[in-house]
Protein backbone atom coordinates (compact mmCIF):
# COMPACT_ATOMS: atom_id res chain seq x y z
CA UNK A 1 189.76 123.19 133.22
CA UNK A 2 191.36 126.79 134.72
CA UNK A 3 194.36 126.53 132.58
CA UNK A 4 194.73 125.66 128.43
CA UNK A 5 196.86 122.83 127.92
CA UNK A 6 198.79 124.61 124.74
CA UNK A 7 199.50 128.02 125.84
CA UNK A 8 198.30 128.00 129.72
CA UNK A 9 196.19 131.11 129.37
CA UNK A 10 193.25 131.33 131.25
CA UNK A 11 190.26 129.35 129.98
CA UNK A 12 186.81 130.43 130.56
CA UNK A 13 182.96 128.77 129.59
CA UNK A 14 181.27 130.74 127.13
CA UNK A 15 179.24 131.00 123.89
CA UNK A 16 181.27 132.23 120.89
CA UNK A 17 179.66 132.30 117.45
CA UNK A 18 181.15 129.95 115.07
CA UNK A 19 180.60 129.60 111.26
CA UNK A 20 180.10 126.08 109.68
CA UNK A 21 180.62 125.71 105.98
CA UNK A 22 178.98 122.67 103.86
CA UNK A 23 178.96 122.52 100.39
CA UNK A 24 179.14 126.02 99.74
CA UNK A 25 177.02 126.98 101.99
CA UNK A 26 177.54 128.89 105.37
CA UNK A 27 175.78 129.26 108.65
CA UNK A 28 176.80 130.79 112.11
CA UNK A 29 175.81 128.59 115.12
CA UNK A 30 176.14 129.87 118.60
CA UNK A 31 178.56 127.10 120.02
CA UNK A 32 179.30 126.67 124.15
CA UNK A 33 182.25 125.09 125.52
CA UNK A 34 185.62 126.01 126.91
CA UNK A 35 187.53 128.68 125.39
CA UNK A 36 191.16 129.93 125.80
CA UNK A 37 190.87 133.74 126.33
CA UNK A 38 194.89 134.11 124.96
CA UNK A 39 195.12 131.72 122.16
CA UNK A 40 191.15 130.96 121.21
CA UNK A 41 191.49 127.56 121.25
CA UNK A 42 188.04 125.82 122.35
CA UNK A 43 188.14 122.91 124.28
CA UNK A 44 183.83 121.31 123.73
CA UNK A 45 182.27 118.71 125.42
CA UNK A 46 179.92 116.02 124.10
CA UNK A 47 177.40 118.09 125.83
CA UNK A 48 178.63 120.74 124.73
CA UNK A 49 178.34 119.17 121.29
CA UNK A 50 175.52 117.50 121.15
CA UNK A 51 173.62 121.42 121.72
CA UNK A 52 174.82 122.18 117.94
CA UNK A 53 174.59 118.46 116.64
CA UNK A 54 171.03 119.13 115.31
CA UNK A 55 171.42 122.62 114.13
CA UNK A 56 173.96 121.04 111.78
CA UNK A 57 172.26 118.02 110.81
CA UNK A 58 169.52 120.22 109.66
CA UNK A 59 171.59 122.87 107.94
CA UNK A 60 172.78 119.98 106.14
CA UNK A 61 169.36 118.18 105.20
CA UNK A 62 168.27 121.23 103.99
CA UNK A 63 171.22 121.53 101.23
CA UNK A 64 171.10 117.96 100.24
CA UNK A 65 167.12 118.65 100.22
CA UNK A 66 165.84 116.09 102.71
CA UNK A 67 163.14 116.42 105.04
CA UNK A 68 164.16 118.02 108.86
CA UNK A 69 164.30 116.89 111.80
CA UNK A 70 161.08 118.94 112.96
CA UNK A 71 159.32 117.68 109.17
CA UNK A 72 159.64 114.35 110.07
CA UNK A 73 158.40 114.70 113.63
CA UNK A 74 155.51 116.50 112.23
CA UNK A 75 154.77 114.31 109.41
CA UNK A 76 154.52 111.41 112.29
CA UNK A 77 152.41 113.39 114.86
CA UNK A 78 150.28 114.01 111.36
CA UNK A 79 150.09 110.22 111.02
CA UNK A 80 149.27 109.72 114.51
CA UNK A 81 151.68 106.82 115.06
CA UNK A 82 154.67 106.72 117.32
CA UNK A 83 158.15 106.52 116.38
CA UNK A 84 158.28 102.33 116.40
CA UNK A 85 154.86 102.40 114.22
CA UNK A 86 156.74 104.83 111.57
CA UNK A 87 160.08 101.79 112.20
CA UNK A 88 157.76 98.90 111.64
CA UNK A 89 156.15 100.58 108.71
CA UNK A 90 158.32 101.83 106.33
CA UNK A 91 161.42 100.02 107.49
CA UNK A 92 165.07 100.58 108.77
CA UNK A 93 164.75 99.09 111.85
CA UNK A 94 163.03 99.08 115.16
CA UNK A 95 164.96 102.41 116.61
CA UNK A 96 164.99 103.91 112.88
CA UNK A 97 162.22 107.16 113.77
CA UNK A 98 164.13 108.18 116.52
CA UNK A 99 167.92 108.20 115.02
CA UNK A 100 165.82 110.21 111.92
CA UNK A 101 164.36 112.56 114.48
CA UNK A 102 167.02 113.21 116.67
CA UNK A 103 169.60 113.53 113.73
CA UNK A 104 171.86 110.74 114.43
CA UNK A 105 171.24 109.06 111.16
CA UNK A 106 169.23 110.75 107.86
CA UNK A 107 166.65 108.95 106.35
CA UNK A 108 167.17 107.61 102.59
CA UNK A 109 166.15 109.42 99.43
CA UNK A 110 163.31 107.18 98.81
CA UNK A 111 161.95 107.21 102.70
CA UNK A 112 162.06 111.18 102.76
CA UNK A 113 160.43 111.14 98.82
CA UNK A 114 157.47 108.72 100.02
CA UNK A 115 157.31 111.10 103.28
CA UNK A 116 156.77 113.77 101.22
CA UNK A 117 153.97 112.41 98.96
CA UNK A 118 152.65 110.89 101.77
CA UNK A 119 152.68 114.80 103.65
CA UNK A 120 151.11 116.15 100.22
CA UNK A 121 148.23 113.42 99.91
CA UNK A 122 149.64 112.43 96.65
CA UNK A 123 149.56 108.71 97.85
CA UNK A 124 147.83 107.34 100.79
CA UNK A 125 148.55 106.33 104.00
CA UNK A 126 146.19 104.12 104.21
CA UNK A 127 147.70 102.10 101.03
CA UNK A 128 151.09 102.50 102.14
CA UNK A 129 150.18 100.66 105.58
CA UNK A 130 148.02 97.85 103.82
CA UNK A 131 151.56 97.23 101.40
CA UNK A 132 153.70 97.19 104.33
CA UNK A 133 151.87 94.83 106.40
């Protein structure tokens, strides 16, 4: 795109910060796309999209206090068992690790609380795997 389509000023590809608000809460994320260099307006890709996608899905796990996307990856690797192991054992479905890890869905309250206990060693593993077999 040369021109914008609302005010046909001259539209150039750069990174402008932008400030996302959620529940009171603020953070600036550096956002690329398209952007209008008379009116502003920003014209953004799914690519272009999908860059900030997990910067906000974390921001927001963080307020509504749930595990990231990095804690649950590193909970796993700590588990030593893949992404379809962590599915198969604790539930939600055969893709389930990987929507949690790449922050297209967030886990449930009680997944992310037996995580967490799990993380700590105040349960085990081990019993957890023996119940869900």
């Amino acid at each position: 795109m040369t021109h914008c389509p609302i005010c046909n000023g001259s539209v150039e590809y750069k990174s402008e910060m932008t400030t996302y608000s959620y529940k009171n809460h603020s953070i600036k994320i550096e956002q690329s796309g398209e952007y209008c260099t008379k009116c502003g307006e920003a014209f953004l890709s799914a690519k272009d999209l999908k860059t900030t996608k997990l910067q906000i899905a974390n921001f927001k796990r963080k307020i509504d206090h749930f595990l990231t996307t990095d804690e649950l990856k590193r909970i796993r690797k700590k588990l030593h068992i893949s992404q379809q192991d962590a599915s198969e054992i604790f539930g939600g479905g055969i893709r389930a690790f990987h929507k949690y890890e790449t922050a297209e869905v967030t886990q449930s309250k009680p997944l992310d609380i037996l995580l967490r206990l799990i993380d700590e060693n105040k349960i085990s593993f081990d019993d957890v795997k023996s119940i869900a077999v």
